[in-house]
C-alpha atoms as a PDB file:
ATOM      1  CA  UNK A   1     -30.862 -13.432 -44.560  1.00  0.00           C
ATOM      2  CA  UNK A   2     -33.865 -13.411 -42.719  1.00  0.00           C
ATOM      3  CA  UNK A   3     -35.769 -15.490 -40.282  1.00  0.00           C
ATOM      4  CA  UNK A   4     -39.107 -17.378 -40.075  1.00  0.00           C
ATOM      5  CA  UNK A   5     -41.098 -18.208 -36.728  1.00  0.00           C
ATOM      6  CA  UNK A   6     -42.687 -21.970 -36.441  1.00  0.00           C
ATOM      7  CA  UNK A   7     -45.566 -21.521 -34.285  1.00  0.00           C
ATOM      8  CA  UNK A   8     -46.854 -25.095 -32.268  1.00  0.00           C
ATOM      9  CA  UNK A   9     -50.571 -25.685 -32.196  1.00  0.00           C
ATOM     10  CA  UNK A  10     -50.982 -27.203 -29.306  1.00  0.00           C
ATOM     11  CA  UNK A  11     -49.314 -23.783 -27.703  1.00  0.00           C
ATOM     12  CA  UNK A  12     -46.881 -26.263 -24.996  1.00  0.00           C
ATOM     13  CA  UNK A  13     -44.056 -25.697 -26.765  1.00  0.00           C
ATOM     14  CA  UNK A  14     -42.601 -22.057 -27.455  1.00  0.00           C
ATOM     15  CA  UNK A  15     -42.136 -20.874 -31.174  1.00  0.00           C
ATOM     16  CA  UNK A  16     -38.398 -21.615 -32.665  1.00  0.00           C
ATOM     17  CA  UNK A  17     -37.260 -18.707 -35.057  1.00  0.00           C
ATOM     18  CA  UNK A  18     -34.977 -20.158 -37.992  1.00  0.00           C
ATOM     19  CA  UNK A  19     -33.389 -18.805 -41.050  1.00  0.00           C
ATOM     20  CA  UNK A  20     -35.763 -18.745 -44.295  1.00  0.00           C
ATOM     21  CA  UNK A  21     -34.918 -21.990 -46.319  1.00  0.00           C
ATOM     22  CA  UNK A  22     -33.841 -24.106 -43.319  1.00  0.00           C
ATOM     23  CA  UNK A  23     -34.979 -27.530 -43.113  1.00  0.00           C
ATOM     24  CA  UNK A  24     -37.174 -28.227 -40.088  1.00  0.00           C
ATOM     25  CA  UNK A  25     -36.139 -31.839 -39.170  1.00  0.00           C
ATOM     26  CA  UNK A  26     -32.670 -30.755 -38.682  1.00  0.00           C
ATOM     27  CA  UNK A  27     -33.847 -27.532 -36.179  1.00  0.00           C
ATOM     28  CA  UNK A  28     -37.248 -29.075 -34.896  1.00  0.00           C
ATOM     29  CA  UNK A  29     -35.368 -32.358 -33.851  1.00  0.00           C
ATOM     30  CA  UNK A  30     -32.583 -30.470 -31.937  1.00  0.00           C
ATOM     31  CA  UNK A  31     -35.041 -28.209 -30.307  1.00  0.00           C
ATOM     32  CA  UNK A  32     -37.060 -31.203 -28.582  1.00  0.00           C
ATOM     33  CA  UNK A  33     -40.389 -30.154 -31.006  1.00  0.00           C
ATOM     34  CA  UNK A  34     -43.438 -31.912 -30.935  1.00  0.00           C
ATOM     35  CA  UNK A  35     -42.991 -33.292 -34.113  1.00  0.00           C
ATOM     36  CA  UNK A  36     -41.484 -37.365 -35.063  1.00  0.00           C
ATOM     37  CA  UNK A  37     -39.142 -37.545 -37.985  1.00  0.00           C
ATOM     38  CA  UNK A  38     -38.380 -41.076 -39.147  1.00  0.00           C
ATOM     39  CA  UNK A  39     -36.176 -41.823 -42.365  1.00  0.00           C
ATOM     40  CA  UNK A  40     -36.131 -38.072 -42.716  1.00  0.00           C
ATOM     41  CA  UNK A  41     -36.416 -38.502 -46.633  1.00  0.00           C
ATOM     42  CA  UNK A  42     -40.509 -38.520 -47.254  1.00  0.00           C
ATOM     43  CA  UNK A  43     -41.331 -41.725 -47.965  1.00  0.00           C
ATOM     44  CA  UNK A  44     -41.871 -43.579 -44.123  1.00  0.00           C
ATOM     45  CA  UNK A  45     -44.968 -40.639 -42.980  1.00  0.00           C
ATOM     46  CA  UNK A  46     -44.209 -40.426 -39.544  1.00  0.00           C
ATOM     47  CA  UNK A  47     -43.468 -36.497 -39.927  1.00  0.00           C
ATOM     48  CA  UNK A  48     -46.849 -36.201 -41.490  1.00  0.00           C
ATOM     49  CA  UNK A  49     -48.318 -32.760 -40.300  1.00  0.00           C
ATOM     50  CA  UNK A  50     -50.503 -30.085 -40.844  1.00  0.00           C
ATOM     51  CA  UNK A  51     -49.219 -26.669 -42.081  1.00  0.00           C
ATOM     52  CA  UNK A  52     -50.297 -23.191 -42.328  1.00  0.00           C
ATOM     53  CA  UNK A  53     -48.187 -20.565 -43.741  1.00  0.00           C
ATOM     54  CA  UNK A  54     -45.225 -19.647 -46.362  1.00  0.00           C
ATOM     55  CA  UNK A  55     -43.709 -22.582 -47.755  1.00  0.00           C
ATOM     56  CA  UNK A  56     -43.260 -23.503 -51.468  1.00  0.00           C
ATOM     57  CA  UNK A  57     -45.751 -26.220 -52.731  1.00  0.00           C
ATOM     58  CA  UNK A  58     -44.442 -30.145 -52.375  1.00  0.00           C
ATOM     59  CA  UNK A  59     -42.369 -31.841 -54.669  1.00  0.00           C
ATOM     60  CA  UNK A  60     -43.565 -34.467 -57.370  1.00  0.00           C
ATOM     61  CA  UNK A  61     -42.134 -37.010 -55.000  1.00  0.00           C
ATOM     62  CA  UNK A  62     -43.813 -35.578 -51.425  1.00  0.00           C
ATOM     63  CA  UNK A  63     -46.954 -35.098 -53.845  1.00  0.00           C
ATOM     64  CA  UNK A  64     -47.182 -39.030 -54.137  1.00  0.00           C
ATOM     65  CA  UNK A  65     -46.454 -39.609 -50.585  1.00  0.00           C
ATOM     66  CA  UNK A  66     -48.944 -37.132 -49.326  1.00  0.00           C
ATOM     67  CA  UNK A  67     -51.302 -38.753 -51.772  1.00  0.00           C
ATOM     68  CA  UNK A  68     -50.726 -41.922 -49.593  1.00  0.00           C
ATOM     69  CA  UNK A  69     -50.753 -40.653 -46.280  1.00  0.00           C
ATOM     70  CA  UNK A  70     -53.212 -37.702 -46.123  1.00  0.00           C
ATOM     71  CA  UNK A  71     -55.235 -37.624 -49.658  1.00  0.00           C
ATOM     72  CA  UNK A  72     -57.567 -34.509 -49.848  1.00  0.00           C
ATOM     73  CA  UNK A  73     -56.168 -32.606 -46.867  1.00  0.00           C
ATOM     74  CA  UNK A  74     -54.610 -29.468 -48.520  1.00  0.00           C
ATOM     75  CA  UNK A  75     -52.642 -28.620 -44.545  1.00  0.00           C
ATOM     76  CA  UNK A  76     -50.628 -32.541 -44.977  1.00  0.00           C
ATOM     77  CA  UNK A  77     -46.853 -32.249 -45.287  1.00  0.00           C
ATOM     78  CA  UNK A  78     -44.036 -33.906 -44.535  1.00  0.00           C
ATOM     79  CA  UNK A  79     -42.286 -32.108 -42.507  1.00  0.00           C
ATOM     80  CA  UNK A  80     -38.913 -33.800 -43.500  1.00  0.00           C
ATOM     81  CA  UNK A  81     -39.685 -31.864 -46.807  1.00  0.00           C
ATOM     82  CA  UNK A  82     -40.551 -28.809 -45.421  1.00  0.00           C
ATOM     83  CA  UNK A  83     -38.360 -25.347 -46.404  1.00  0.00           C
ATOM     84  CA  UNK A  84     -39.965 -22.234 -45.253  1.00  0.00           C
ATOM     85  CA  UNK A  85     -39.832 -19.061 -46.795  1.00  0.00           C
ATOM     86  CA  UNK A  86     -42.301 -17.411 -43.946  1.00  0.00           C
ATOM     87  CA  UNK A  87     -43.842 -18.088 -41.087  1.00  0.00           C
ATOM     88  CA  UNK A  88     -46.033 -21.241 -40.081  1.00  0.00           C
ATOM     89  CA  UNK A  89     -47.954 -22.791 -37.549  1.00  0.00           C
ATOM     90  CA  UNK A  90     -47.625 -26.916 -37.488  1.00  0.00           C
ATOM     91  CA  UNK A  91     -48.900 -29.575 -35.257  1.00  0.00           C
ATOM     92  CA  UNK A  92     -48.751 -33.339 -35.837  1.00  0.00           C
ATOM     93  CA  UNK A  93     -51.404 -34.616 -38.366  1.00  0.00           C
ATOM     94  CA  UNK A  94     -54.124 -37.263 -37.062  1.00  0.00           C
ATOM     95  CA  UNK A  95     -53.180 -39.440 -39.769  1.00  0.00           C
ATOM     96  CA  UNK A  96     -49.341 -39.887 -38.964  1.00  0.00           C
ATOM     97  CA  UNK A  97     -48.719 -43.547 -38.802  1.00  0.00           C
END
């Protein structure tokens, strides 16, 4: 299996290197990141962030929710949703409640 790097935007915290397909709120949360996670199931927002990278496209479900939370931005994720298949660079969204 191979590994992905998540790369921080604001550059104060170092990358974390994970396993392709891993979910980030259960590494990003353990390796004091940046990021919030709330309910950790994509429907509370607070792990609304922008993205750039390899990941497959949302879900019908995160599709609504991102809808909600971040209409028109093409970056917005949830990062409770999030399953990598390459690397990415992330940073909190301005609209995360």
């Amino acid at each position: 299996m191979s590994n992905f790097t998540v790369r921080f935007r604001d550059g104060d915290h170092p990358d974390v290197v994970l396993p392709v397909g891993a979910a980030l709120s259960e590494h990003l949360d353990a390796t004091n990141s940046p990021l919030l996670f709330g309910c950790r199931t994509g429907l509370c927002g607070t792990c609304l962030v922008q993205v750039t990278g390899t990941f497959p496209p949302p879900d019908d479900e995160e599709q609504e929710m991102l809808e909600v939370f971040a209409e028109d931005d093409p970056e917005a994720r949830l990062a409770c949703q999030l399953r990598c298949t390459g690397d990415i660079t992330i940073a909190p969204h301005p609209d995360a409640p």
